[in-house]
Protein backbone atom coordinates (compact mmCIF):
# COMPACT_ATOMS: atom_id res chain seq x y z
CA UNK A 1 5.49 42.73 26.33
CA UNK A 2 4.52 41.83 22.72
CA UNK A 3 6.37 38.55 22.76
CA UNK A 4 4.51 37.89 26.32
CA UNK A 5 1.28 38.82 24.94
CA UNK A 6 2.10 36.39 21.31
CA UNK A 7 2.72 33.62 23.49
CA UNK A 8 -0.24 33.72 25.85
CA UNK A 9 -2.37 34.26 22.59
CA UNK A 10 -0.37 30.78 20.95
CA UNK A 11 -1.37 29.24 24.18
CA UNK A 12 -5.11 30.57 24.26
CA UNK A 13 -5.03 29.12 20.13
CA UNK A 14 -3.27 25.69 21.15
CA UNK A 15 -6.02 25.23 24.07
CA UNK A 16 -9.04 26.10 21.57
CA UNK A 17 -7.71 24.43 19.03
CA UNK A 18 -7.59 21.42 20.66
CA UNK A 19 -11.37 21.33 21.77
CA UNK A 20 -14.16 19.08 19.36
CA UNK A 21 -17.12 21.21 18.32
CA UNK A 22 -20.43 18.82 19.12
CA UNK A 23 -22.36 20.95 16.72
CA UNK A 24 -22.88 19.78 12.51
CA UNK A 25 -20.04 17.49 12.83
CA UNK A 26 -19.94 13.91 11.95
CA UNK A 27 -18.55 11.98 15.50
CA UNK A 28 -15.64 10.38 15.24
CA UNK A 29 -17.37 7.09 16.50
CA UNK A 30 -19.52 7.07 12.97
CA UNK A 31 -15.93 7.19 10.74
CA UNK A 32 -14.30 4.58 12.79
CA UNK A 33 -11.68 7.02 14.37
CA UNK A 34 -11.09 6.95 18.06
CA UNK A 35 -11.96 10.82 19.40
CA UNK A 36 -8.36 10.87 20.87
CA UNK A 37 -7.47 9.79 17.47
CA UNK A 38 -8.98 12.64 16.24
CA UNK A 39 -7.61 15.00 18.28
CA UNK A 40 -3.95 13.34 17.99
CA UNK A 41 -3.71 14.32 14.03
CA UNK A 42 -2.05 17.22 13.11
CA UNK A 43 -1.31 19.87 10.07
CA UNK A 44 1.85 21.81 9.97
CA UNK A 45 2.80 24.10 7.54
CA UNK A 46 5.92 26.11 7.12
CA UNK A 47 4.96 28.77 4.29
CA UNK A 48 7.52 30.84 2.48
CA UNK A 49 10.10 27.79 3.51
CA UNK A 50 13.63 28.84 3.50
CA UNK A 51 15.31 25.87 1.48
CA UNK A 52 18.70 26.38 2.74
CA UNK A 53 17.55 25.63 6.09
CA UNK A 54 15.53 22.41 5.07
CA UNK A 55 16.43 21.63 1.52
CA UNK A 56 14.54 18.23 1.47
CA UNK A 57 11.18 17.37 2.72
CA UNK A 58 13.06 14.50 4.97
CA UNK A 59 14.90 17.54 6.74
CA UNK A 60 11.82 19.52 7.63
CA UNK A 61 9.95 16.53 9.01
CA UNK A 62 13.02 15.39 11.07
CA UNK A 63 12.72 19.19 12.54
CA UNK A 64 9.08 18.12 13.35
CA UNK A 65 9.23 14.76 14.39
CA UNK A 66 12.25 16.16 17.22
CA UNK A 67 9.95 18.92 18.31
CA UNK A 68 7.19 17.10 19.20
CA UNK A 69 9.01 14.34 20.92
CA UNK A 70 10.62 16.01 23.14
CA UNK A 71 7.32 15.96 24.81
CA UNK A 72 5.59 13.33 26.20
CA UNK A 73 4.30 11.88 23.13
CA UNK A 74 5.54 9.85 19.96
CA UNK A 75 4.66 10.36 16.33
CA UNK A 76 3.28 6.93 15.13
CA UNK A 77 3.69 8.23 11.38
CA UNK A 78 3.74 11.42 9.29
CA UNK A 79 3.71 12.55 5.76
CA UNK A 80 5.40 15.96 4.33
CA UNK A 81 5.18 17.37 0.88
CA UNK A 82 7.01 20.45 -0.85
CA UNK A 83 4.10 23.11 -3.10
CA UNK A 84 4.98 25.64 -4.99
CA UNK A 85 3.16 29.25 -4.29
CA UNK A 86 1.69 31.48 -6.86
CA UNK A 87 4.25 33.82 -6.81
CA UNK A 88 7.27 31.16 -6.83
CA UNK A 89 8.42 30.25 -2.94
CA UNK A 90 7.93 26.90 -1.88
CA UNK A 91 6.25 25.96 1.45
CA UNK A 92 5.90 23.06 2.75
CA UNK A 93 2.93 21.04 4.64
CA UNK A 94 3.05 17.88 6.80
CA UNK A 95 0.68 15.19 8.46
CA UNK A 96 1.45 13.80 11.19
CA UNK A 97 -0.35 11.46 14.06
CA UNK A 98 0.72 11.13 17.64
CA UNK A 99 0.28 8.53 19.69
CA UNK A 100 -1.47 10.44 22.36
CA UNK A 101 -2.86 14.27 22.48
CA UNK A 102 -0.21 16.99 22.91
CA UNK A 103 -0.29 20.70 22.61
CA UNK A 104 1.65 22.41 19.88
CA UNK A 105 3.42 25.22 21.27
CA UNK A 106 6.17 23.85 22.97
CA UNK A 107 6.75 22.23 19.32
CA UNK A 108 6.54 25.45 17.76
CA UNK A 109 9.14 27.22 20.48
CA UNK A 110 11.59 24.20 19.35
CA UNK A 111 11.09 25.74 16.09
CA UNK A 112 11.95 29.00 16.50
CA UNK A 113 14.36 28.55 19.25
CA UNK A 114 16.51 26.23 16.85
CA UNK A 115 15.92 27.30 13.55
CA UNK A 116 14.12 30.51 13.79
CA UNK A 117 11.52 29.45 12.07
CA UNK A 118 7.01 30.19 12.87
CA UNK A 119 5.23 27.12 11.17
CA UNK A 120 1.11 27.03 10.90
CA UNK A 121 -0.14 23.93 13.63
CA UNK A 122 -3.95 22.86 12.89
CA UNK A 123 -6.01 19.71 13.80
CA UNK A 124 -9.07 20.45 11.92
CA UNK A 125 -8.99 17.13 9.72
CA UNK A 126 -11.27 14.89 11.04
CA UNK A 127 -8.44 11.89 10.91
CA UNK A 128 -5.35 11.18 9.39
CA UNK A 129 -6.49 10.22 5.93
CA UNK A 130 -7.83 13.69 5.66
CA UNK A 131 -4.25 14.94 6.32
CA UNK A 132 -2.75 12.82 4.23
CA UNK A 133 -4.96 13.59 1.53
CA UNK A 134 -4.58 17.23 1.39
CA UNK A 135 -0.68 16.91 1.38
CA UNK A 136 -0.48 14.83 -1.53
CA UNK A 137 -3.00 16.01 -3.15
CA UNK A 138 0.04 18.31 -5.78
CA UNK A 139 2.92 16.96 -4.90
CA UNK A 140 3.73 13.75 -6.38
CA UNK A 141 6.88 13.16 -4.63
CA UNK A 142 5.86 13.61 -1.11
CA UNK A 143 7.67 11.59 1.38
CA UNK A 144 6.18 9.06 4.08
CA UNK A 145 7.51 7.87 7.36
CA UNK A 146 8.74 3.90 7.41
CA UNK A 147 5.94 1.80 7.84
CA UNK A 148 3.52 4.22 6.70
CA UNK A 149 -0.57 2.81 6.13
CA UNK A 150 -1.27 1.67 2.51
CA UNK A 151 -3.85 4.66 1.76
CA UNK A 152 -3.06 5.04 -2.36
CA UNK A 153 -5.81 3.38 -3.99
CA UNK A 154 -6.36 3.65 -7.75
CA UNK A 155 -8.62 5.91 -8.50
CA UNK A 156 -9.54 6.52 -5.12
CA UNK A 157 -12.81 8.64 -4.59
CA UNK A 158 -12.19 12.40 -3.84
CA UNK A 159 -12.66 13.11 -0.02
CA UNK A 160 -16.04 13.91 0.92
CA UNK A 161 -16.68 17.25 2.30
CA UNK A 162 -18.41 15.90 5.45
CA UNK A 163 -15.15 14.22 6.16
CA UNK A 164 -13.97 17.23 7.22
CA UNK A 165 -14.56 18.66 10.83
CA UNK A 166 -14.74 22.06 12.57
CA UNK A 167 -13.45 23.15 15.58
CA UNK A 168 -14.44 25.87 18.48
CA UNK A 169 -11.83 28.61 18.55
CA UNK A 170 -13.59 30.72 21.45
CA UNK A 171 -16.62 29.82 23.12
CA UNK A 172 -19.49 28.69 20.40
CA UNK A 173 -17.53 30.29 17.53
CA UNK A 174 -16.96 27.65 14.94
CA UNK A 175 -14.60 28.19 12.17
CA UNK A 176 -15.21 26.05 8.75
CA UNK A 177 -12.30 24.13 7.35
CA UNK A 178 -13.86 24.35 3.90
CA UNK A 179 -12.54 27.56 1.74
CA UNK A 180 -15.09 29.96 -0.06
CA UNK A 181 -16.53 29.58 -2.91
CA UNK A 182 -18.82 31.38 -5.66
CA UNK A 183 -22.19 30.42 -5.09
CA UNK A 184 -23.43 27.94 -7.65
CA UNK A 185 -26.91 27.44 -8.56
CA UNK A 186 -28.57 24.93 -6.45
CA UNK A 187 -28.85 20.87 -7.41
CA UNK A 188 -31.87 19.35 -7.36
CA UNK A 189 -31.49 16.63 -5.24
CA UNK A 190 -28.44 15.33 -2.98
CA UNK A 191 -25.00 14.89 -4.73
CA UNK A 192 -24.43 10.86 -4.71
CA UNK A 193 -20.85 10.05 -2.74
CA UNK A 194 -18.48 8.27 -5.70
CA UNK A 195 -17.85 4.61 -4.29
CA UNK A 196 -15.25 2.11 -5.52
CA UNK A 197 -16.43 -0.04 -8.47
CA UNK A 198 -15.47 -3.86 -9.43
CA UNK A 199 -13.09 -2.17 -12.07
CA UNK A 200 -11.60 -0.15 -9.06
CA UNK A 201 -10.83 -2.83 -6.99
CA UNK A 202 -9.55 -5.04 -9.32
CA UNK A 203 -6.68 -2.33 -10.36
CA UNK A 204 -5.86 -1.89 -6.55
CA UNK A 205 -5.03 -5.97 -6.51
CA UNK A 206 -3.45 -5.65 -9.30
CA UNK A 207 -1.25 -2.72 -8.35
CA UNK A 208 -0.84 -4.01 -4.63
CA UNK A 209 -0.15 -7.49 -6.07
CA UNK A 210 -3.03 -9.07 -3.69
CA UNK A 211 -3.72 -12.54 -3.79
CA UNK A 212 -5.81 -13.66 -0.82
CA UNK A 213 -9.39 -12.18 0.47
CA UNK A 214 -7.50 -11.87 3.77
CA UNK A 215 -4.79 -9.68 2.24
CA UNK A 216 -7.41 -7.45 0.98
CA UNK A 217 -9.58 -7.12 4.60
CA UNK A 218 -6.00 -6.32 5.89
CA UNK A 219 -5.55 -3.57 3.75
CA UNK A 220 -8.86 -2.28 4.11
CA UNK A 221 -8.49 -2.44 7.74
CA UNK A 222 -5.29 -0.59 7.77
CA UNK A 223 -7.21 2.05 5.51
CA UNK A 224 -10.05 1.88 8.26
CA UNK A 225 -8.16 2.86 11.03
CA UNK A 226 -6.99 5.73 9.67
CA UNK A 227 -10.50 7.07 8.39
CA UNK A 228 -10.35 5.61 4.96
CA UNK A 229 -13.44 3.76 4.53
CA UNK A 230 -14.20 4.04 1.07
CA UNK A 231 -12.12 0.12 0.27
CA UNK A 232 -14.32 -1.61 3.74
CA UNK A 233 -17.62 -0.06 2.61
CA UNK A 234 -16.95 -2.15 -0.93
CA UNK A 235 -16.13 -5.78 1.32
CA UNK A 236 -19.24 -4.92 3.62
CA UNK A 237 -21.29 -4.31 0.32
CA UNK A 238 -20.67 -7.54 -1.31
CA UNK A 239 -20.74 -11.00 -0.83
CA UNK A 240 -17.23 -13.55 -0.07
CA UNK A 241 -18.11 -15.21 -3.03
CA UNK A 242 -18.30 -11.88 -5.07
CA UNK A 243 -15.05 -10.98 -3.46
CA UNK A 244 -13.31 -14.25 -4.54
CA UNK A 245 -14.88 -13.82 -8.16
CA UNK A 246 -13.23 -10.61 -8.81
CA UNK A 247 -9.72 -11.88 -6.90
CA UNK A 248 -9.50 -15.03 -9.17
CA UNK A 249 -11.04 -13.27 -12.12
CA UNK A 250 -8.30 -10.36 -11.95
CA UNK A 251 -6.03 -12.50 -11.77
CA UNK A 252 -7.16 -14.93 -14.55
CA UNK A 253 -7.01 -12.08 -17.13
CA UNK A 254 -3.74 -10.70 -15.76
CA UNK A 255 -2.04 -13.88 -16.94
CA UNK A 256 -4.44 -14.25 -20.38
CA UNK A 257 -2.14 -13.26 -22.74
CA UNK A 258 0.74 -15.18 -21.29
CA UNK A 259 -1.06 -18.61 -21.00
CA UNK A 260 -2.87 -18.15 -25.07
CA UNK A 261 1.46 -17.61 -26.15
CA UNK A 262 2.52 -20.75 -24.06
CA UNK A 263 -0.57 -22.75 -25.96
CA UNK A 264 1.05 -22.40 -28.81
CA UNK A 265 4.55 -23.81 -27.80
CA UNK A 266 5.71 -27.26 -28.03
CA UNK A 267 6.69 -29.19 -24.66
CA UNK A 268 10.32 -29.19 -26.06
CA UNK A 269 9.88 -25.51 -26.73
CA UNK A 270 8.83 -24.86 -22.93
CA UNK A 271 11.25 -27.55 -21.94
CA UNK A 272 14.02 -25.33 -23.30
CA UNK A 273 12.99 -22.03 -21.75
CA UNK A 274 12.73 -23.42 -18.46
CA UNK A 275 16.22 -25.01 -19.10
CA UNK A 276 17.70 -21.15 -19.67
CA UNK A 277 15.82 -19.88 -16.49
CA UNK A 278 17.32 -19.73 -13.12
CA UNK A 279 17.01 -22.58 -10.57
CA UNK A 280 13.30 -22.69 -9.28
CA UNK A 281 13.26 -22.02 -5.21
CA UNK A 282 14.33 -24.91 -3.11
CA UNK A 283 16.89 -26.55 -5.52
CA UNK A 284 19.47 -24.93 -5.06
CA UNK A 285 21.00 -26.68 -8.10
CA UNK A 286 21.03 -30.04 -6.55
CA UNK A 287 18.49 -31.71 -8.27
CA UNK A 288 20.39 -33.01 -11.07
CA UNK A 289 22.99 -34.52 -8.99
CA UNK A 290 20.31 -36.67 -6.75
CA UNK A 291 18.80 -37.70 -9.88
CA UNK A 292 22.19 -38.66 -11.32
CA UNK A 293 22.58 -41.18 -8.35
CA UNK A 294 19.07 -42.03 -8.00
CA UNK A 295 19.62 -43.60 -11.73
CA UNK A 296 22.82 -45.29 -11.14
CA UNK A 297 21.47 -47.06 -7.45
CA UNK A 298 18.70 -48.42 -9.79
CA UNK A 299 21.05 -49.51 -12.46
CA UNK A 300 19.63 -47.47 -15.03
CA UNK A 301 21.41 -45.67 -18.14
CA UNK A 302 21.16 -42.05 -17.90
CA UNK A 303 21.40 -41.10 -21.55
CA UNK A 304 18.91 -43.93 -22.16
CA UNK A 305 16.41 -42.13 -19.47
CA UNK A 306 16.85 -38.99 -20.76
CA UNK A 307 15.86 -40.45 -24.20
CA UNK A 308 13.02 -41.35 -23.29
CA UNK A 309 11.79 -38.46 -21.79
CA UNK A 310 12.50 -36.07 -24.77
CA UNK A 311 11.28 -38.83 -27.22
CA UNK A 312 7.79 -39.10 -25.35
CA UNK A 313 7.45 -35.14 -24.74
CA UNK A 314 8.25 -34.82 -28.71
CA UNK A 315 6.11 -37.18 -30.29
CA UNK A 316 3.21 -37.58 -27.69
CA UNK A 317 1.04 -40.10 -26.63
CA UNK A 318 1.22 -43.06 -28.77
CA UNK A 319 1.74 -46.26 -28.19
CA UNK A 320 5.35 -47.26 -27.08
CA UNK A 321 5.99 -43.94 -26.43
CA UNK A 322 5.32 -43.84 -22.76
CA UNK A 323 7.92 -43.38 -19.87
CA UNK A 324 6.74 -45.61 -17.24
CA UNK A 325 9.02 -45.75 -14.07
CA UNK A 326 8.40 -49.29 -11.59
CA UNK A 327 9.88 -49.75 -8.27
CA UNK A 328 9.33 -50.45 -4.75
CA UNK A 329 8.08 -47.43 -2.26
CA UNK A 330 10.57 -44.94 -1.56
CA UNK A 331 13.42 -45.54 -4.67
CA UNK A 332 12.72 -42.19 -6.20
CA UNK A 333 9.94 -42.97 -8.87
CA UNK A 334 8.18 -39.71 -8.43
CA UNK A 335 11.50 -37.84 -7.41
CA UNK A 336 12.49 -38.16 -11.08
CA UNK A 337 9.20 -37.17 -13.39
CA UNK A 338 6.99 -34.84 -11.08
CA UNK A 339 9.53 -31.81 -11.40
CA UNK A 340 8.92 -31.73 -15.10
CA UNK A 341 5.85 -29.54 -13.85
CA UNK A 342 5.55 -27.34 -10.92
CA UNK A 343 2.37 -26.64 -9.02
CA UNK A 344 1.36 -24.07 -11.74
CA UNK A 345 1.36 -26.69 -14.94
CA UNK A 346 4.16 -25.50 -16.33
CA UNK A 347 7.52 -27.81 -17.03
CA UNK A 348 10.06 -26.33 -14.07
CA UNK A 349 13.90 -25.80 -14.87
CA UNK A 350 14.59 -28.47 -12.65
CA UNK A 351 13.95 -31.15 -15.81
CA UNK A 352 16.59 -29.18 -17.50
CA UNK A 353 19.09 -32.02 -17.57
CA UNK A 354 16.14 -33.73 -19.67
CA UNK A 355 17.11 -31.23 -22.61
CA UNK A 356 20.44 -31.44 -22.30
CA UNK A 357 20.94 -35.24 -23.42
């Protein structure tokens, strides 16, 4: 009778869980997050976790990942992260999204059918990125499903509070996600919502290596969908020209340093370094060869080309110092001089046979 009467009561909490409270809560329309999304996003936990029976966080979100899909429904991507409790066991805590709403008890009978386990099920975050932010948020090493969404940013804004929902449990009772506090003495005023900054941004480019304004809007879309809006609020904000300023100007001082050493280098000096360096892309090592033959069709000395070359990158220009190649169209004229530099401006390894006679 008591494991009758447990069930029907997982059943009754699985049903109320699953229903949206219409009352103080943002809609999911206003984040950006579908209301099936919404409702499709769930938190497990497994406190007190016995590590012998999932030593790694990989093993305990396999357990979840098979539980659920033996339903219906398939878990687009998760997140799971090991904590530490006050009074030393370990539980763990994942995020997952589904691609369509499913209740958690026949998950949760998988469970404890297979590896006698009870785990926590709750779908109080308003989206994912509220999931995903309160299982990271101490564990450093938490592990992510392949093909996760890009939602590290640096120094990312803490979650706002109103990001989180609240859910009926019976009737109009409404439960609140946040966790009790002391009372602290009233602000004056509304607390202002931290936003990304220029300085933000430009680490996130930096540390995602972006290069293109339509690498960032991908990323920020990505972010979107899963209820991170912090990164699209900063492209809606500000102008494509502000947005290529701080792109090339990131990028500009990223590579500062590195082009005030080179100015102080000789062309022979750069010639050299370029001749130690691997093969640029595309050679393949076959560049010397062609030019080899592309001398000798024209009847012209190699060692006396090569000469020239290092004599007019060493001294300059001054008069009979120039390297001046003349021939009809298509004999190789610009085959042998326009690899010296590649499309940044600066001398490719490909003119390494240059240095070498």
């Amino acid at each position: 009778m008591a494991s009758a009467s447990n069930e029907a009561e997982d059943e009754l909490n699985s049903r109320q869980n699953e229903t949206i409270s219409s009352d103080g809560e943002k809609s999911p329309e206003d984040s950006g997050v579908a209301p099936s999304a919404t409702r499709s996003v769930y938190l497990v936990t497994y406190s007190q976790a016995s590590l012998e029976k999932f030593p790694l966080r990989n093993d305990f979100a396999k357990a979840i990942i098979d539980s659920f899909t033996r339903g219906s429904a398939q878990v687009l991507h998760w997140c799971c992260s090991l904590e530490s409790h006050n009074d030393g066991g370990k539980h763990y805590h994942m995020a997952l999204k589904l691609n369509k709403i499913q209740r958690w008890l026949p998950s949760k009978r998988y469970l404890l059918e297979q590896f006698g386990v009870s785990v926590h099920y709750s779908n109080i975050h308003h989206d994912y990125y509220s999931a995903w932010r309160y299982v990271t948020k101490s564990d450093e090493a938490y592990e992510e499903s392949n093909g996760h969404p890009d939602l590290v940013n640096t120094d990312v804004p803490k979650t706002s509070k109103a990001s989180i929902g609240k859910r009926n449990l019976r009737g109009k009772a409404v439960i609140k996600t946040q966790t009790k506090t002391k009372k602290k003495p009233k602000r004056v005023g509304k607390a202002r919502k931290k936003r990304l900054t220029p300085l933000d941004v430009s680490n996130l480019i930096l540390s995602k290596n972006i290069k293109t304004e339509t690498e960032l809007h991908a990323l920020a879309q990505e972010q979107r969908e899963q209820g991170k809006t912090d990164l699209v609020e900063f492209i809606l904000n500000r102008s494509p020209k502000t947005l290529a300023d701080i792109l090339s100007t990131t990028w500009q001082m990223k590579g500062a340093r590195e082009k005030i050493a080179r100015s102080t280098k000789s062309r022979m000096d750069l010639l050299q370094e370029a001749s130690n360096s691997d093969c640029v892309s595309g050679c393949n090592g076959d560049w010397l060869q062609c030019a080899k033959e592309v001398l000798q069709n024209n009847g012209i000395d190699i060692s006396c080309f090569a000469n020239s070359v290092r004599e007019s990158l060493t001294i300059g220009r001054k008069k009979h110092h120039y390297v001046m190649i003349v021939g009809p169209a298509n004999c190789g004229k610009t085959f042998l001089l326009k690899p010296l530099k590649n499309s940044s401006g600066k001398i490719s390894c490909h003119a390494q046979d240059v240095s070498q006679h």
